[in-house]
PDB file of N, CA and C in Angstrom:
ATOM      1  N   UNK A   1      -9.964   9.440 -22.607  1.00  0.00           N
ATOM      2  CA  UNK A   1     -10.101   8.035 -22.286  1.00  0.00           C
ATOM      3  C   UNK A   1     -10.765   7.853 -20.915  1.00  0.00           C
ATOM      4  N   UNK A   2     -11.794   7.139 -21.293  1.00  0.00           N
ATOM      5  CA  UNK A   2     -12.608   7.132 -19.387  1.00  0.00           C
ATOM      6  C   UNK A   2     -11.333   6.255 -18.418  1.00  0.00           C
ATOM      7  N   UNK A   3     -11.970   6.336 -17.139  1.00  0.00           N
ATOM      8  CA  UNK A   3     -11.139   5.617 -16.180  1.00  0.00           C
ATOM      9  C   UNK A   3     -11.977   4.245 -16.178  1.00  0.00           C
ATOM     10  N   UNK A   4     -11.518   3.308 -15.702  1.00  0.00           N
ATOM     11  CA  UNK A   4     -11.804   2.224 -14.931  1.00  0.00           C
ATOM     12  C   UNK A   4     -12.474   2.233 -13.904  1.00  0.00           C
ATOM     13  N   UNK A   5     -13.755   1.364 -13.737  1.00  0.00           N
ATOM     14  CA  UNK A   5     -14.707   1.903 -12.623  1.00  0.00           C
ATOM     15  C   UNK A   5     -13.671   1.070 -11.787  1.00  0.00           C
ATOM     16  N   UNK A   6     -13.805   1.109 -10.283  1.00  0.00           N
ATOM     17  CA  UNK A   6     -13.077  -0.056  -9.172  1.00  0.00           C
ATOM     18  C   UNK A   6     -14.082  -0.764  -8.856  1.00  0.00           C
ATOM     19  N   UNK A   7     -13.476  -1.844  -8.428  1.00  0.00           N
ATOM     20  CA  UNK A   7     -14.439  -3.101  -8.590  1.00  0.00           C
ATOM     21  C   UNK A   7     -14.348  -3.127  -6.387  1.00  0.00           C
ATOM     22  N   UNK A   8     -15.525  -3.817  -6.609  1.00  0.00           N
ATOM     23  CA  UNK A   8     -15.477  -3.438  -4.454  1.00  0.00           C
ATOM     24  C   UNK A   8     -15.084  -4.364  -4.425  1.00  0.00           C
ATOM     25  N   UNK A   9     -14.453  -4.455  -3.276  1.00  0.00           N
ATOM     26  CA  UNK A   9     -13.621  -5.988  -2.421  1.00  0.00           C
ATOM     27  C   UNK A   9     -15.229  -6.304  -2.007  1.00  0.00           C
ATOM     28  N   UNK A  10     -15.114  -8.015  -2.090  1.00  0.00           N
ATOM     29  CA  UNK A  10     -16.029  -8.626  -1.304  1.00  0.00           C
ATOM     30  C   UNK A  10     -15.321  -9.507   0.404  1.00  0.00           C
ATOM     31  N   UNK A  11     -14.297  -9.738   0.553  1.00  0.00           N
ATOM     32  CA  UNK A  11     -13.572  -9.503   1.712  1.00  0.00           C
ATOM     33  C   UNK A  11     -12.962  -8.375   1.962  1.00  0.00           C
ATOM     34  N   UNK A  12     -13.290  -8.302   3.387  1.00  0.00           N
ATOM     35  CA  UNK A  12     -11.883  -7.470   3.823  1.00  0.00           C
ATOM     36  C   UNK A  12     -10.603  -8.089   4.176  1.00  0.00           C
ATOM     37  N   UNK A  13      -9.498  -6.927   3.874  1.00  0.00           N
ATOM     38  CA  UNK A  13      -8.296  -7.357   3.876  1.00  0.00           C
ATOM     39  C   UNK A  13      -7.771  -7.994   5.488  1.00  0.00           C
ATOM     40  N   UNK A  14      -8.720  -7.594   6.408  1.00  0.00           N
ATOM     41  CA  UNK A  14      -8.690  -8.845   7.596  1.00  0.00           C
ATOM     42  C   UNK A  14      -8.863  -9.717   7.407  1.00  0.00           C
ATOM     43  N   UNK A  15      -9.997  -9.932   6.919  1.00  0.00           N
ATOM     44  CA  UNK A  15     -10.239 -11.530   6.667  1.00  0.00           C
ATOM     45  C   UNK A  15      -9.755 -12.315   5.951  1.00  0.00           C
ATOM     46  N   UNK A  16      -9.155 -11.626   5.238  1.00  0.00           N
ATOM     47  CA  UNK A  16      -8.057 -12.607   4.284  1.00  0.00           C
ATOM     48  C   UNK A  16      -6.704 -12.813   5.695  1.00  0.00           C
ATOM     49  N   UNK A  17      -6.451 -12.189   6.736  1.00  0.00           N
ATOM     50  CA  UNK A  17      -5.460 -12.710   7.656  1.00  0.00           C
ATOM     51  C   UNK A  17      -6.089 -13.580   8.642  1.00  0.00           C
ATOM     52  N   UNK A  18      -7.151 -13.665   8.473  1.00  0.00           N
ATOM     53  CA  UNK A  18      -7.635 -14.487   9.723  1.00  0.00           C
ATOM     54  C   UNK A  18      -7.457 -15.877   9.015  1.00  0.00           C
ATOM     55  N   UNK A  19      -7.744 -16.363   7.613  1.00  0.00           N
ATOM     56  CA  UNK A  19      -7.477 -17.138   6.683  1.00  0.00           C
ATOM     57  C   UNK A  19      -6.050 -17.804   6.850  1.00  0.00           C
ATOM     58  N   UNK A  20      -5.351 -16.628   6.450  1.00  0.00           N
ATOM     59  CA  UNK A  20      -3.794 -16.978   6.324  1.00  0.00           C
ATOM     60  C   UNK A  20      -3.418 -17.762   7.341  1.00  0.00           C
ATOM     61  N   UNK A  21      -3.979 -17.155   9.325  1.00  0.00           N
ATOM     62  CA  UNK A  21      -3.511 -17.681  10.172  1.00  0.00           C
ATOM     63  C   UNK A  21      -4.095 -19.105  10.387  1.00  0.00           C
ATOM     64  N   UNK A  22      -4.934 -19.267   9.753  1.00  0.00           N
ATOM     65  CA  UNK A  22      -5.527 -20.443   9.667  1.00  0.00           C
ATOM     66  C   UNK A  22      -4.969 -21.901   9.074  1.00  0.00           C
ATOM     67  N   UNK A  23      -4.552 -21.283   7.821  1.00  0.00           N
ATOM     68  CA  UNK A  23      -4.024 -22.160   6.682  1.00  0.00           C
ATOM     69  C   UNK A  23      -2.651 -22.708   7.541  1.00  0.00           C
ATOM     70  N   UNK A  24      -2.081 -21.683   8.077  1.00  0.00           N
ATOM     71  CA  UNK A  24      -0.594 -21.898   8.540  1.00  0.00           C
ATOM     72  C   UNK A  24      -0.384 -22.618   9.680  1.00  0.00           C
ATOM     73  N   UNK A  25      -1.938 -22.557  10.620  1.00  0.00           N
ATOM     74  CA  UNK A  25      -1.925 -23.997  11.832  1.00  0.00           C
ATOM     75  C   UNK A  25      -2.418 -25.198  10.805  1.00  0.00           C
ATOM     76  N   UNK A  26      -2.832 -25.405   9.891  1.00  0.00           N
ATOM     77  CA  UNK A  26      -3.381 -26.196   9.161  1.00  0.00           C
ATOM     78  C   UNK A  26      -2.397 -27.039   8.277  1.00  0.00           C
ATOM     79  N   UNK A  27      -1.538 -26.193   7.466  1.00  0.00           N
ATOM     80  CA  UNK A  27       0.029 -26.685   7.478  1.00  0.00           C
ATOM     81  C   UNK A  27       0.823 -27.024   8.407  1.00  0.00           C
ATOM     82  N   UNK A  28       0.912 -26.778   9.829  1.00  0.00           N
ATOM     83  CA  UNK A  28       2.002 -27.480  10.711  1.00  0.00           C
ATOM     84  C   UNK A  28       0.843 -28.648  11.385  1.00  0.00           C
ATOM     85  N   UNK A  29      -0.493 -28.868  11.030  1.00  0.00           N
ATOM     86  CA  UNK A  29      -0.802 -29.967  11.497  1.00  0.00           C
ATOM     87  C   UNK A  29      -1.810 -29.511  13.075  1.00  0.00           C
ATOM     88  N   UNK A  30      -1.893 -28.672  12.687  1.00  0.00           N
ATOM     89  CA  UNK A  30      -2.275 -28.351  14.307  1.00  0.00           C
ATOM     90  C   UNK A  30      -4.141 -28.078  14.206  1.00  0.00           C
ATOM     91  N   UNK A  31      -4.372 -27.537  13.167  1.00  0.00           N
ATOM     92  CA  UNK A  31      -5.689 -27.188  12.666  1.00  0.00           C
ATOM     93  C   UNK A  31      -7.215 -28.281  13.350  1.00  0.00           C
ATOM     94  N   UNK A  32      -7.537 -27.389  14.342  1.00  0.00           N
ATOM     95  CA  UNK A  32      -8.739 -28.678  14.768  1.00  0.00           C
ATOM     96  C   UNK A  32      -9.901 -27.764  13.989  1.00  0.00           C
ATOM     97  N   UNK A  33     -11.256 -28.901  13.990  1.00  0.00           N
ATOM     98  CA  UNK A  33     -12.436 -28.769  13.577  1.00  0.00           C
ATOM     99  C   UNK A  33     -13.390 -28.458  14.733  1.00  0.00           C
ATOM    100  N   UNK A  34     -14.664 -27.855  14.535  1.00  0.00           N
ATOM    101  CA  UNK A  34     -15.549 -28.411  15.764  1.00  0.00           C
ATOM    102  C   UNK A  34     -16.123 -27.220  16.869  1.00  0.00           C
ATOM    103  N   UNK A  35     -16.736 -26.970  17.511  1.00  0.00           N
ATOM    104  CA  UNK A  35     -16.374 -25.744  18.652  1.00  0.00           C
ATOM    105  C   UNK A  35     -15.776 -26.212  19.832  1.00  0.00           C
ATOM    106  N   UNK A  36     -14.784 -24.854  20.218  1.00  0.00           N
ATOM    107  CA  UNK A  36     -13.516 -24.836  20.394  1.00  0.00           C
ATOM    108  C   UNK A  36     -12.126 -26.104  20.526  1.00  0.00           C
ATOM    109  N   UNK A  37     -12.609 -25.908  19.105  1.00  0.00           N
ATOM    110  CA  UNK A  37     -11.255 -27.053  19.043  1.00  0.00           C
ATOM    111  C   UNK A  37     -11.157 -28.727  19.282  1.00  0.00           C
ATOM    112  N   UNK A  38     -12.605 -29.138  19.646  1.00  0.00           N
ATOM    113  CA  UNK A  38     -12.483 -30.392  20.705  1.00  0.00           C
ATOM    114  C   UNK A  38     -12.688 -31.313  19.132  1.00  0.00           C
ATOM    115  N   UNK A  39     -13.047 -31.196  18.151  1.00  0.00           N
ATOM    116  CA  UNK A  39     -13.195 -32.220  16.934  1.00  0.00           C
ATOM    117  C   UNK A  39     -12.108 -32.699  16.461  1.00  0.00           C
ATOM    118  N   UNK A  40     -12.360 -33.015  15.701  1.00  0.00           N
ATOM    119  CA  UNK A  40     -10.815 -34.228  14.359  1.00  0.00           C
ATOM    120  C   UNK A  40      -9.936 -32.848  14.121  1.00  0.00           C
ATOM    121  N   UNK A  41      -8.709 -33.314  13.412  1.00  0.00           N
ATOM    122  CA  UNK A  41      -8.042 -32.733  12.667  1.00  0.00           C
ATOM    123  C   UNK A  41      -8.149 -32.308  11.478  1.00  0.00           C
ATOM    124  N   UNK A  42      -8.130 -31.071  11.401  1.00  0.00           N
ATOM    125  CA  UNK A  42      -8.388 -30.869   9.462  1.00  0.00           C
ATOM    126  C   UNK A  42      -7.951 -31.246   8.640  1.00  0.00           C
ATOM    127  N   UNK A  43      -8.750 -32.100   7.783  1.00  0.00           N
ATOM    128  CA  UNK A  43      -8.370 -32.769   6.921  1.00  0.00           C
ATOM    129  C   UNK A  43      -7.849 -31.866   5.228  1.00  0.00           C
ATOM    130  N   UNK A  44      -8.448 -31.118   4.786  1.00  0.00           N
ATOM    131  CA  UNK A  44      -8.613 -30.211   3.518  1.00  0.00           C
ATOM    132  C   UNK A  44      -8.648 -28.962   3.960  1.00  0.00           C
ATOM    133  N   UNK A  45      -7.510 -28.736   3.221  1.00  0.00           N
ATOM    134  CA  UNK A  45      -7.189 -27.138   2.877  1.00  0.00           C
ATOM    135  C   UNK A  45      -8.923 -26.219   2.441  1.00  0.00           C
ATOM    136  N   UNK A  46      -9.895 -27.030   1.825  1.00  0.00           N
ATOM    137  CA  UNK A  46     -11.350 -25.985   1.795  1.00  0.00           C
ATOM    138  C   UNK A  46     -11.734 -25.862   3.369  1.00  0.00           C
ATOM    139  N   UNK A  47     -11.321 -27.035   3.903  1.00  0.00           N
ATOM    140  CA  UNK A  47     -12.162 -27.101   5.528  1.00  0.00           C
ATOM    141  C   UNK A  47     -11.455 -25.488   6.336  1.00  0.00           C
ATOM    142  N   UNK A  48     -10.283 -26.050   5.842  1.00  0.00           N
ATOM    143  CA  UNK A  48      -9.635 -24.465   6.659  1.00  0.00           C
ATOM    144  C   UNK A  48      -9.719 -23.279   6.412  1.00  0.00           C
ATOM    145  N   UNK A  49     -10.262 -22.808   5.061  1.00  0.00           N
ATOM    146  CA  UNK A  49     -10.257 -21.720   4.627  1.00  0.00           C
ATOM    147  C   UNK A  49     -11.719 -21.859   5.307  1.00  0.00           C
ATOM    148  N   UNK A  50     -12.682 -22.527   4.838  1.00  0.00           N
ATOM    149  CA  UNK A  50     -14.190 -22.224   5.505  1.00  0.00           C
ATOM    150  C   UNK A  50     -13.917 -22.329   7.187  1.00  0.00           C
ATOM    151  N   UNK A  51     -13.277 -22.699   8.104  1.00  0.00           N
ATOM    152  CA  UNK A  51     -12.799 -22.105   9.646  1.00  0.00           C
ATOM    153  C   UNK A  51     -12.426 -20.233   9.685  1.00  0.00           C
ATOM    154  N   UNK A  52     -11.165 -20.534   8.917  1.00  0.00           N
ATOM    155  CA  UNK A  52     -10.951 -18.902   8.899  1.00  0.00           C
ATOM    156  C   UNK A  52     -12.111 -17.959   8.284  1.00  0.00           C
ATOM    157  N   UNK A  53     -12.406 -18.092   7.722  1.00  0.00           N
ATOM    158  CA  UNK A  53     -13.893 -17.525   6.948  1.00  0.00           C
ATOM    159  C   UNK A  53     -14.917 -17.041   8.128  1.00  0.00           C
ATOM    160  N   UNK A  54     -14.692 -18.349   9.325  1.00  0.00           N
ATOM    161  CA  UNK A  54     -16.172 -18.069  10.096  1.00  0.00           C
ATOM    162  C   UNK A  54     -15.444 -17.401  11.204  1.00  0.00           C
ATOM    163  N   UNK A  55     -14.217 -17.841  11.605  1.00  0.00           N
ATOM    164  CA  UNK A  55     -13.870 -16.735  13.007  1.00  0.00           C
ATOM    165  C   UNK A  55     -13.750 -15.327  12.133  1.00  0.00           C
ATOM    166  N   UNK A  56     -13.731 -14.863  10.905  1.00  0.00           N
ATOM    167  CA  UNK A  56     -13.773 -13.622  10.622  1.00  0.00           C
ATOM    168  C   UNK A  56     -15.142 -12.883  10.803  1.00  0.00           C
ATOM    169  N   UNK A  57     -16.451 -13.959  10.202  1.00  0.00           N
ATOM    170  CA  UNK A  57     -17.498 -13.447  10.641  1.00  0.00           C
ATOM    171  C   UNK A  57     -18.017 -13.218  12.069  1.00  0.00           C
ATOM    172  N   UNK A  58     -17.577 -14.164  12.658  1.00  0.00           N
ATOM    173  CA  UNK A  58     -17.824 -14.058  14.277  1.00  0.00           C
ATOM    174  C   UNK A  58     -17.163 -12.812  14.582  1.00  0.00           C
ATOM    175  N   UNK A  59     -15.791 -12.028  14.015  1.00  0.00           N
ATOM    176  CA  UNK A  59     -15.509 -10.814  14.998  1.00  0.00           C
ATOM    177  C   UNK A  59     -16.267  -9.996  14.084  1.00  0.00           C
ATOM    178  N   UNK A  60     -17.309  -9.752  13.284  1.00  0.00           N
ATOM    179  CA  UNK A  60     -17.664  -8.887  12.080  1.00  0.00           C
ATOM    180  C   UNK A  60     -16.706  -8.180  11.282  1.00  0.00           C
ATOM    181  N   UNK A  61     -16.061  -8.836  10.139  1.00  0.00           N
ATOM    182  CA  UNK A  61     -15.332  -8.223   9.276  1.00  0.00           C
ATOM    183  C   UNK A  61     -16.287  -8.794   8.379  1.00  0.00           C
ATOM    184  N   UNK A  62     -15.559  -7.621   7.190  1.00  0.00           N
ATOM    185  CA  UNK A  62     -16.818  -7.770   6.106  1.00  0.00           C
ATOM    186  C   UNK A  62     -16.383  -9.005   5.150  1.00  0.00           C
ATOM    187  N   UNK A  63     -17.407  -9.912   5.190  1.00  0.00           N
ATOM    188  CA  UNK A  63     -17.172 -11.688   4.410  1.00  0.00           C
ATOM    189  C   UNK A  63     -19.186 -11.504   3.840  1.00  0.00           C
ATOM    190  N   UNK A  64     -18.807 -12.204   3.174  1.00  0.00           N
ATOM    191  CA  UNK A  64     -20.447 -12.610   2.215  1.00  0.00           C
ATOM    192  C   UNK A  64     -20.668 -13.940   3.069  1.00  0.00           C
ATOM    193  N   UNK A  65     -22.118 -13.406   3.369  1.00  0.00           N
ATOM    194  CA  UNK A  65     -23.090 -14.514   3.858  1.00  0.00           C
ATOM    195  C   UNK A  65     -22.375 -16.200   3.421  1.00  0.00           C
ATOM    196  N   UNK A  66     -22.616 -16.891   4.439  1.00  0.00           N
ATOM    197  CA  UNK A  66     -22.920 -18.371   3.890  1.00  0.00           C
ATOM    198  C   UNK A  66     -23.856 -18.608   2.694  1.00  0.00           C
ATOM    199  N   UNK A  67     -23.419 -19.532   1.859  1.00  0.00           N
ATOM    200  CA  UNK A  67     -24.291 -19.849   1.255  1.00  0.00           C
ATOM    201  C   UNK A  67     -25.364 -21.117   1.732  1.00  0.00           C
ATOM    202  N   UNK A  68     -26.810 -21.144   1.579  1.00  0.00           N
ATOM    203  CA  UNK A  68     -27.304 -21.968   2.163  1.00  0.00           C
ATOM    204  C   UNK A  68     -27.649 -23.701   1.595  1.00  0.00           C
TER     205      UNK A  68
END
């Protein structure tokens, strides 16, 4: 019986914590927009995941390009 090829992560498992820490200022309300912080409050749970998304790319962990 063959094996199962593995399928590649397209995140790394950092960047899924930079996410998490994100979501979780975003749930207590604290979550700003903007550079550094000076914009509105986050409104949508997509807004926050696309924040955590980009401070992951800013330290280079592996995340897929923006789409344009």
């Amino acid at each position: 019986m063959a094996r199962k090829a593995k399928k590649k992560r397209w995140y790394s498992k950092s960047s899924g914590s930079d996410v998490k820490s994100e979501m979780r200022s975003y749930k207590k309300g604290k979550a700003k927009s903007g550079r550094g912080g000076k914009g509105g409050k986050v409104k949508s749970r997509r807004q926050a995941i696309a924040i955590g998304l980009s401070k992951a790319r800013k330290k280079d962990k592996k995340v897929p390009k923006k789409k344009s």
